[in-house]
N, C-alpha and C. Protein backbone atom coordinates (compact mmCIF):
# COMPACT_ATOMS: atom_id res chain seq x y z
N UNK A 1 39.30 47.62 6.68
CA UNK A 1 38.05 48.07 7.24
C UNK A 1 37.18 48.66 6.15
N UNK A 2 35.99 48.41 6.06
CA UNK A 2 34.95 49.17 5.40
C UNK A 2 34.46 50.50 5.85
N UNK A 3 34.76 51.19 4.87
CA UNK A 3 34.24 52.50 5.27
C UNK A 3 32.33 52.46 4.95
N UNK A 4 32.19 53.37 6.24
CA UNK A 4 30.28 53.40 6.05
C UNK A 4 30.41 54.30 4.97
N UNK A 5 29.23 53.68 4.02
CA UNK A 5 28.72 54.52 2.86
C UNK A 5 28.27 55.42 2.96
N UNK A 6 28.11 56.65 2.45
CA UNK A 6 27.31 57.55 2.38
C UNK A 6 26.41 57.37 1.57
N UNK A 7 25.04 58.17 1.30
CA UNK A 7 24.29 57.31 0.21
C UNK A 7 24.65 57.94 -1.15
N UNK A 8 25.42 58.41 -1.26
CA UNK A 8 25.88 59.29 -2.26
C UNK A 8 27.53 58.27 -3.37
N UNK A 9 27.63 56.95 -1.90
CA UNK A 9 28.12 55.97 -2.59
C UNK A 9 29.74 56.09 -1.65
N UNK A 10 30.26 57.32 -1.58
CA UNK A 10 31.49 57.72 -1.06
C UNK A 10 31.51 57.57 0.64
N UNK A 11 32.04 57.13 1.78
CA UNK A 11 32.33 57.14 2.78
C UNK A 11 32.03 58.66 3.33
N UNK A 12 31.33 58.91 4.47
CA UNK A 12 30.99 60.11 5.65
C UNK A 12 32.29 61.00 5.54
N UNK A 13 32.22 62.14 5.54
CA UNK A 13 33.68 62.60 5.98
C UNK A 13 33.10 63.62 7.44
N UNK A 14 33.77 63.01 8.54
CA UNK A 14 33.23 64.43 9.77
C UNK A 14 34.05 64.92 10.31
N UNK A 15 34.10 66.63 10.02
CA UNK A 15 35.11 67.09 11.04
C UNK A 15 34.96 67.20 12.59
N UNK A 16 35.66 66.72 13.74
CA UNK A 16 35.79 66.82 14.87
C UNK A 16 36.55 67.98 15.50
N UNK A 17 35.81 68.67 16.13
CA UNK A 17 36.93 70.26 16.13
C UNK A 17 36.12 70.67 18.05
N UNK A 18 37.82 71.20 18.57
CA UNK A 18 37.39 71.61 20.01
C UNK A 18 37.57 73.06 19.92
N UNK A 19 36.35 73.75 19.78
CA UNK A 19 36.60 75.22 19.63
C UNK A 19 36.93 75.91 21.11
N UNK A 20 37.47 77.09 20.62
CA UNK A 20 37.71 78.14 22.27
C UNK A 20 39.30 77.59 22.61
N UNK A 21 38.85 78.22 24.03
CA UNK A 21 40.18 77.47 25.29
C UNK A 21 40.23 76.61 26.06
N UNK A 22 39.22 75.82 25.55
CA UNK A 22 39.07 74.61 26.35
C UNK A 22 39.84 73.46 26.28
N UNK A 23 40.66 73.18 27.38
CA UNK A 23 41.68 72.29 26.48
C UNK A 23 41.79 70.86 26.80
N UNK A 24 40.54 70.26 26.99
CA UNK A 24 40.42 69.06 27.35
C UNK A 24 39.25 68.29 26.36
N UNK A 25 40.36 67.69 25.59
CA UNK A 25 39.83 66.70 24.22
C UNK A 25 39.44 65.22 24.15
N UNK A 26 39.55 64.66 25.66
CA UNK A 26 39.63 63.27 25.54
C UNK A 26 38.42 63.00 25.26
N UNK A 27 37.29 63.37 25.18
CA UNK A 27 36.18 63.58 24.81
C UNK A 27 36.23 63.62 22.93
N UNK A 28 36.45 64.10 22.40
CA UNK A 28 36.36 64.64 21.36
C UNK A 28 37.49 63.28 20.49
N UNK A 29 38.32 62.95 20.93
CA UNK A 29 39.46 61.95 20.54
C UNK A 29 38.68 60.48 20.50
N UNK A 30 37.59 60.55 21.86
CA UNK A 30 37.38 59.30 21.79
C UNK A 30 35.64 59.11 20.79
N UNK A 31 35.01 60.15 20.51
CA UNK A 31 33.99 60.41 20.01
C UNK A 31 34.87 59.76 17.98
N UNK A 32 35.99 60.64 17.85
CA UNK A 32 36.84 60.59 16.92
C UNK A 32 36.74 59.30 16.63
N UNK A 33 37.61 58.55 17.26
CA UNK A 33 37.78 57.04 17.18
C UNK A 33 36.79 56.45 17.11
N UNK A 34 35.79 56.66 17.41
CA UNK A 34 34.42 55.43 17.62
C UNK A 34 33.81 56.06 16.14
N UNK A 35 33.93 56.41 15.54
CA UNK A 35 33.42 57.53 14.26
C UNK A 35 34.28 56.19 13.15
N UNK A 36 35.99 56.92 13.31
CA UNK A 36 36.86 56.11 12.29
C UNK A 36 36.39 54.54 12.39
N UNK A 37 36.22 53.99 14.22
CA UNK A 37 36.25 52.67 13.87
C UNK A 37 34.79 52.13 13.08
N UNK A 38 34.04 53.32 13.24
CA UNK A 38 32.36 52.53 12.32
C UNK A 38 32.50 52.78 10.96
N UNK A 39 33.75 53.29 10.16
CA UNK A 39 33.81 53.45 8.75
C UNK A 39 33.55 54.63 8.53
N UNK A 40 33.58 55.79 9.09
CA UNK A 40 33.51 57.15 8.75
C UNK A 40 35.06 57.91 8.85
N UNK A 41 35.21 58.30 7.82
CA UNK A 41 36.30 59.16 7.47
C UNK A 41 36.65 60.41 8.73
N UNK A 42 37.65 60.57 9.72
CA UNK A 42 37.20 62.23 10.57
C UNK A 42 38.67 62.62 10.21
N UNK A 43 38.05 63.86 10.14
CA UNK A 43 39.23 65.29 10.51
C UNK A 43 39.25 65.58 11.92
N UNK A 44 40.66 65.56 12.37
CA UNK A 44 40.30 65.53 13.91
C UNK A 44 41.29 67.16 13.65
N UNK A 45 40.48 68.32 13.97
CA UNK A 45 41.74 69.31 14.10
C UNK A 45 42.26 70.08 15.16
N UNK A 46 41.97 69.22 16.36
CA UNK A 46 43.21 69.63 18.01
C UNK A 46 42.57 70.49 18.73
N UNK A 47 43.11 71.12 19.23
CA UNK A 47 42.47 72.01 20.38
C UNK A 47 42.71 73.52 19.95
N UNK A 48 42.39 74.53 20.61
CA UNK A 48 41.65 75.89 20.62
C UNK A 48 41.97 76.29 19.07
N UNK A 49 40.91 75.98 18.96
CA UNK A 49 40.19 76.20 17.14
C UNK A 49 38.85 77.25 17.11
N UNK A 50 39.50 78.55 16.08
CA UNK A 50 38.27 79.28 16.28
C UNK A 50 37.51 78.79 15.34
N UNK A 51 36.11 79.06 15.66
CA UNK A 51 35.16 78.93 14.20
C UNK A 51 35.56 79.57 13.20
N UNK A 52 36.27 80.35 12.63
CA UNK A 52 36.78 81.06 11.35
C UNK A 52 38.22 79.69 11.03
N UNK A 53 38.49 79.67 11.70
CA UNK A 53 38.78 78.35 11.75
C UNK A 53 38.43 76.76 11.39
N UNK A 54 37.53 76.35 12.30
CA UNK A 54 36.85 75.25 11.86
C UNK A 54 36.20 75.38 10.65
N UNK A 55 35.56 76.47 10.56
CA UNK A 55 34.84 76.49 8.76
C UNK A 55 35.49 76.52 7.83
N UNK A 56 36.88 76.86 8.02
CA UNK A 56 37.34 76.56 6.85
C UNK A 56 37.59 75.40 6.29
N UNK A 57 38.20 74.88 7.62
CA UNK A 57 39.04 73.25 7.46
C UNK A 57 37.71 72.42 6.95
N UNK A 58 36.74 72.92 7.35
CA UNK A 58 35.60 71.85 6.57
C UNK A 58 35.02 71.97 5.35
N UNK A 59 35.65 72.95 5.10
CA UNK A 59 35.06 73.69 3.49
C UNK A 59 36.50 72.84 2.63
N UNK A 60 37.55 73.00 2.79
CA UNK A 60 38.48 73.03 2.34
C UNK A 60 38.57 70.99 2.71
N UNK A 61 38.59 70.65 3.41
CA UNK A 61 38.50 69.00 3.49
C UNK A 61 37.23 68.30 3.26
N UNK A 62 36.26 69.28 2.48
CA UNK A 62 35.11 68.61 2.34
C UNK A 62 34.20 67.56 3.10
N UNK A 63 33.94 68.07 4.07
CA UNK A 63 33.02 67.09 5.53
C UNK A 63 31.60 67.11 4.72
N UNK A 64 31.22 66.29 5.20
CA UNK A 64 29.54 66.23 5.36
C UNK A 64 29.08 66.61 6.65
N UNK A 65 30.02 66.57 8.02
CA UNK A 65 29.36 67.16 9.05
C UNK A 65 30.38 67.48 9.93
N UNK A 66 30.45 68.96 10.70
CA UNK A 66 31.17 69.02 11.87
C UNK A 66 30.75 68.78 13.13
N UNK A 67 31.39 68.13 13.91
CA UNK A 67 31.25 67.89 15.43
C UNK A 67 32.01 68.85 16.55
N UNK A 68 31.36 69.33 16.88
CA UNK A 68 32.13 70.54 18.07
C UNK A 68 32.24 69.64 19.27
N UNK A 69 33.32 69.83 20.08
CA UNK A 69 33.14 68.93 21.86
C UNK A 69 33.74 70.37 22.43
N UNK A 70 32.23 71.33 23.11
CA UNK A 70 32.69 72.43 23.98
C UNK A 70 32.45 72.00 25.80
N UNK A 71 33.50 72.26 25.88
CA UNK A 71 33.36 71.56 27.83
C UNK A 71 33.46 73.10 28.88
N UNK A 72 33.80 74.49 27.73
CA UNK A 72 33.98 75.33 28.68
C UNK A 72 32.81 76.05 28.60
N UNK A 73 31.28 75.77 28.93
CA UNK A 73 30.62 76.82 29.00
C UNK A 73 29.93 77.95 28.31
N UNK A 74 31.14 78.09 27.11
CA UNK A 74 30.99 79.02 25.90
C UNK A 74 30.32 77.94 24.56
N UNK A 75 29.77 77.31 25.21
CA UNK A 75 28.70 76.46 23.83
C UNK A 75 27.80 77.20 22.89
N UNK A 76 26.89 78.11 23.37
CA UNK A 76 25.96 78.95 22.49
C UNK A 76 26.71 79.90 21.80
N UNK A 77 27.68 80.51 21.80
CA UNK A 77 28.08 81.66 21.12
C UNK A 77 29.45 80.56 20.26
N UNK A 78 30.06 79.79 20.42
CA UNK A 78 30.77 79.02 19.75
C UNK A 78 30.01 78.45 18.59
N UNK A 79 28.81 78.06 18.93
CA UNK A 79 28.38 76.85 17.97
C UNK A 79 27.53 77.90 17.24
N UNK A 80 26.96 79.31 17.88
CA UNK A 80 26.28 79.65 17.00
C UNK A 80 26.96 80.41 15.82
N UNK A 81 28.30 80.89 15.99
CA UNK A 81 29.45 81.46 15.31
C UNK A 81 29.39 80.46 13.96
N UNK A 82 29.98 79.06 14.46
CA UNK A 82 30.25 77.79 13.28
C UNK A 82 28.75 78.03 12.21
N UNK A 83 27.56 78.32 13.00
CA UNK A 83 26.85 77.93 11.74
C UNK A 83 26.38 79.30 11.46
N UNK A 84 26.50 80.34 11.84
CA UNK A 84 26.95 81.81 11.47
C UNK A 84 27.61 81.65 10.12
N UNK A 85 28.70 81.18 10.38
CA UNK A 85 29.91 81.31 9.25
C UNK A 85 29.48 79.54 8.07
N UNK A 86 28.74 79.03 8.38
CA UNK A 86 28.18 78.18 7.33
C UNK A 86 27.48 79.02 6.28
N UNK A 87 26.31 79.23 7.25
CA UNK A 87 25.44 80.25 6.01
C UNK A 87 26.20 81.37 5.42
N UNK A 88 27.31 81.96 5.81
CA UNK A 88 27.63 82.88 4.97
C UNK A 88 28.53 82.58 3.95
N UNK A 89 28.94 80.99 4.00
CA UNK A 89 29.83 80.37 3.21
C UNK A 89 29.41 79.23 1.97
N UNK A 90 27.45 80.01 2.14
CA UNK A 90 26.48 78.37 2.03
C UNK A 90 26.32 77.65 1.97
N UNK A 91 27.33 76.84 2.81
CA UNK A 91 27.57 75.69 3.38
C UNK A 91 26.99 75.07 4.44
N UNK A 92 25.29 75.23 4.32
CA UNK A 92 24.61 74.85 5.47
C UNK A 92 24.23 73.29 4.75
N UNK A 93 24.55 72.50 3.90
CA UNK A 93 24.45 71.36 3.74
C UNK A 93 25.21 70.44 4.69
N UNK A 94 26.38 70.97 5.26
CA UNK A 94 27.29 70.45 6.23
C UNK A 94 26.70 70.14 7.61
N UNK A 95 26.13 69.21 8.35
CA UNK A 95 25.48 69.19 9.40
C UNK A 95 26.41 69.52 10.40
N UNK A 96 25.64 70.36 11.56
CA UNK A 96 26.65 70.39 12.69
C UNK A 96 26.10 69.85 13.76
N UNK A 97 26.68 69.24 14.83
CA UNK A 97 25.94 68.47 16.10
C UNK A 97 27.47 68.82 16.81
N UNK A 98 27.04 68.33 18.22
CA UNK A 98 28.23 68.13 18.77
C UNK A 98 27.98 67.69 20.74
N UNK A 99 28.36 67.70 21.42
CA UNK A 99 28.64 67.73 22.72
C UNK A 99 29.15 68.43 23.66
N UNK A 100 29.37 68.02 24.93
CA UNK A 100 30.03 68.50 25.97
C UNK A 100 28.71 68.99 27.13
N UNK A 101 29.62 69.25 27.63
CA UNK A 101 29.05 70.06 28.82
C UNK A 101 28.01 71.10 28.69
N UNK A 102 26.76 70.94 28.16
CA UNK A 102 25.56 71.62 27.94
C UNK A 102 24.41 71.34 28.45
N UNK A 103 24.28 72.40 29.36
CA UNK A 103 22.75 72.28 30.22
C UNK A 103 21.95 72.20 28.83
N UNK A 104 20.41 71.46 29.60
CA UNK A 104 19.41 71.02 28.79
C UNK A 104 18.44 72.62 28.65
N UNK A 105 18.67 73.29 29.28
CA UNK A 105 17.48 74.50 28.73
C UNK A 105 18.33 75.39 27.83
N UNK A 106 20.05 75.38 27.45
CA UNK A 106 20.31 75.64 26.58
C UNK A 106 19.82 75.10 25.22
N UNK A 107 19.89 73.68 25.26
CA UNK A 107 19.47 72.43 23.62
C UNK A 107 18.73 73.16 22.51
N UNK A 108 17.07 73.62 23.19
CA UNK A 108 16.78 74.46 22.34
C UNK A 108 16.72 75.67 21.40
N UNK A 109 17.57 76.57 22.23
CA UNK A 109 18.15 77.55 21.67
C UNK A 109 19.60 77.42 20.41
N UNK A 110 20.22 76.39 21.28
CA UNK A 110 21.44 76.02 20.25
C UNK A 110 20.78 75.08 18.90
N UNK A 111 19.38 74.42 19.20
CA UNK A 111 18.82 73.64 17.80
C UNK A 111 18.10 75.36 16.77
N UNK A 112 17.78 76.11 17.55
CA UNK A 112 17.57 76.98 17.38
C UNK A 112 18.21 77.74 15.96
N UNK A 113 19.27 77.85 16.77
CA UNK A 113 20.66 78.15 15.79
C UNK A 113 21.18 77.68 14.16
N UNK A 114 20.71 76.16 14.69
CA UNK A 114 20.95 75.06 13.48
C UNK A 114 21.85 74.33 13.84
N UNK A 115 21.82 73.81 15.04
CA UNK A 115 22.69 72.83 15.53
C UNK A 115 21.89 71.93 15.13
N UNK A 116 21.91 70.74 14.84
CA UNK A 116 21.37 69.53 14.35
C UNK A 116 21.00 68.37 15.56
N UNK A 117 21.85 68.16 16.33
CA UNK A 117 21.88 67.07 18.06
C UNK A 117 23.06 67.40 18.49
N UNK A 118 22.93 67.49 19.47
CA UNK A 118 23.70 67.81 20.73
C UNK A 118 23.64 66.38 21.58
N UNK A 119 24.89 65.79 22.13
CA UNK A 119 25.26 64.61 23.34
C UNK A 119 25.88 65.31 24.17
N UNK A 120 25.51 65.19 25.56
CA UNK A 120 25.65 65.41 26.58
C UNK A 120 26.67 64.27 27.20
N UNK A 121 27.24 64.41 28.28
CA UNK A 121 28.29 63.51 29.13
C UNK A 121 26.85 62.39 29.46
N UNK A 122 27.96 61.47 29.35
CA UNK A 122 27.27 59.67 29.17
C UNK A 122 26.64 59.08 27.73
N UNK A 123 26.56 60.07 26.84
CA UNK A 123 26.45 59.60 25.79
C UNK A 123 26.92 58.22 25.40
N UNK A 124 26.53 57.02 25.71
CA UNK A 124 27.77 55.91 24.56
C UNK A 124 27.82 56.40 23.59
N UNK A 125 29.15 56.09 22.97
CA UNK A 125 29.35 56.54 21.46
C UNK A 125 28.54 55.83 20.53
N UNK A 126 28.04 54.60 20.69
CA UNK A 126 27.38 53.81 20.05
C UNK A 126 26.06 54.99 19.30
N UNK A 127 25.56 55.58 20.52
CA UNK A 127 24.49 56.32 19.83
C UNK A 127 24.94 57.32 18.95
N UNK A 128 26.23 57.73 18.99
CA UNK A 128 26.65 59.23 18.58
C UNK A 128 26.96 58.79 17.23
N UNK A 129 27.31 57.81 16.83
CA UNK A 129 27.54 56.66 15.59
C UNK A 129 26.09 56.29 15.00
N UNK A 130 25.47 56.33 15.41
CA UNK A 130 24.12 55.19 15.08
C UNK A 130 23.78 56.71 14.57
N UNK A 131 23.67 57.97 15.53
CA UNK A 131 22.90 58.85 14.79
C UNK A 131 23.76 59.86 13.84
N UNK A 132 24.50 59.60 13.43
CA UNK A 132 26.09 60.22 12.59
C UNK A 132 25.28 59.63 11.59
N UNK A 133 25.30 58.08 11.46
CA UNK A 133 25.13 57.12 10.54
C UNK A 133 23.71 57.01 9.72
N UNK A 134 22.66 57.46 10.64
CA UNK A 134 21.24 57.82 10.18
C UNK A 134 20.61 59.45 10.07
N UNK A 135 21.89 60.09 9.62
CA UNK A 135 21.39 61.68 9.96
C UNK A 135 22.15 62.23 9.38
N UNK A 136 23.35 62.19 8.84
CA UNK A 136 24.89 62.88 7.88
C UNK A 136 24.69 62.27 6.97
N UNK A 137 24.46 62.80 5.79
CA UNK A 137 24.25 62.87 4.06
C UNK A 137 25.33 63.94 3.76
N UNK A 138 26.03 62.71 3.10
CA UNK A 138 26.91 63.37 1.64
C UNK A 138 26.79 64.51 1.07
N UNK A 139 27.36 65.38 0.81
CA UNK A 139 27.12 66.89 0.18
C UNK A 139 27.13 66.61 -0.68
């Protein structure tokens, strides 16, 4: 398989991470897979992952972008934690986006934050790929 280029020449690397107690990933597994099968490199790192957590594994495995899949509700204070702990690691070159279960009058507040895009349930992955693929630059 060909890995998608980054324009930097090297293949995407994205971490996939289910923060909290939420413990339902099939979401996040299958977002995963549709990622690996378009030629992007993922870190998939399992279920209840804190953000002191996830930032590391992406500092330390070198991502170009993390993907959060929050389904419990706790989306704004999760995602705003991850890029909390970017900037203090200045690692805001790392894009973050992600999904799940997020009302739409939250979106703005969490882009707010420095969330990058947010997919909602019905997403095809096709798009979540297409915009991975036209929006994640190489660090």
């Amino acid at each position: 398989m060909t890995k998608f280029p980054s324009p930097a020449g090297g293949p995407l690397r994205v971490l996939v991470a289910k923060p909290g107690l939420d413990g339902h990933d099939r979401g996040a597994k299958v977002v995963a897979r549709a990622l690996r099968d378009a030629g992007v490199e993922v870190v998939y790192t399992g279920l209840h992952q804190t953000p002191p957590q996830i930032v590391a594994t992406a500092l330390q495995e070198d991502v170009d972008a993390i993907g959060l899949s929050v389904l419990s509700g706790a989306h704004v204070p999760l995602f705003g934690r991850v890029a909390e702990l970017l900037r203090e690691h200045d690692a805001t070159d790392i894009t973050l986006f992600g999904g799940g279960i997020i009302p739409d009058a939250d979106i703005p507040a969490l882009k707010e934050l420095g969330v990058a895009e947010l997919f909602t349930p019905g997403t095809p992955t096709r798009r979540i790929v297409d915009w991975v693929k036209g929006h994640v630059r190489q660090r």
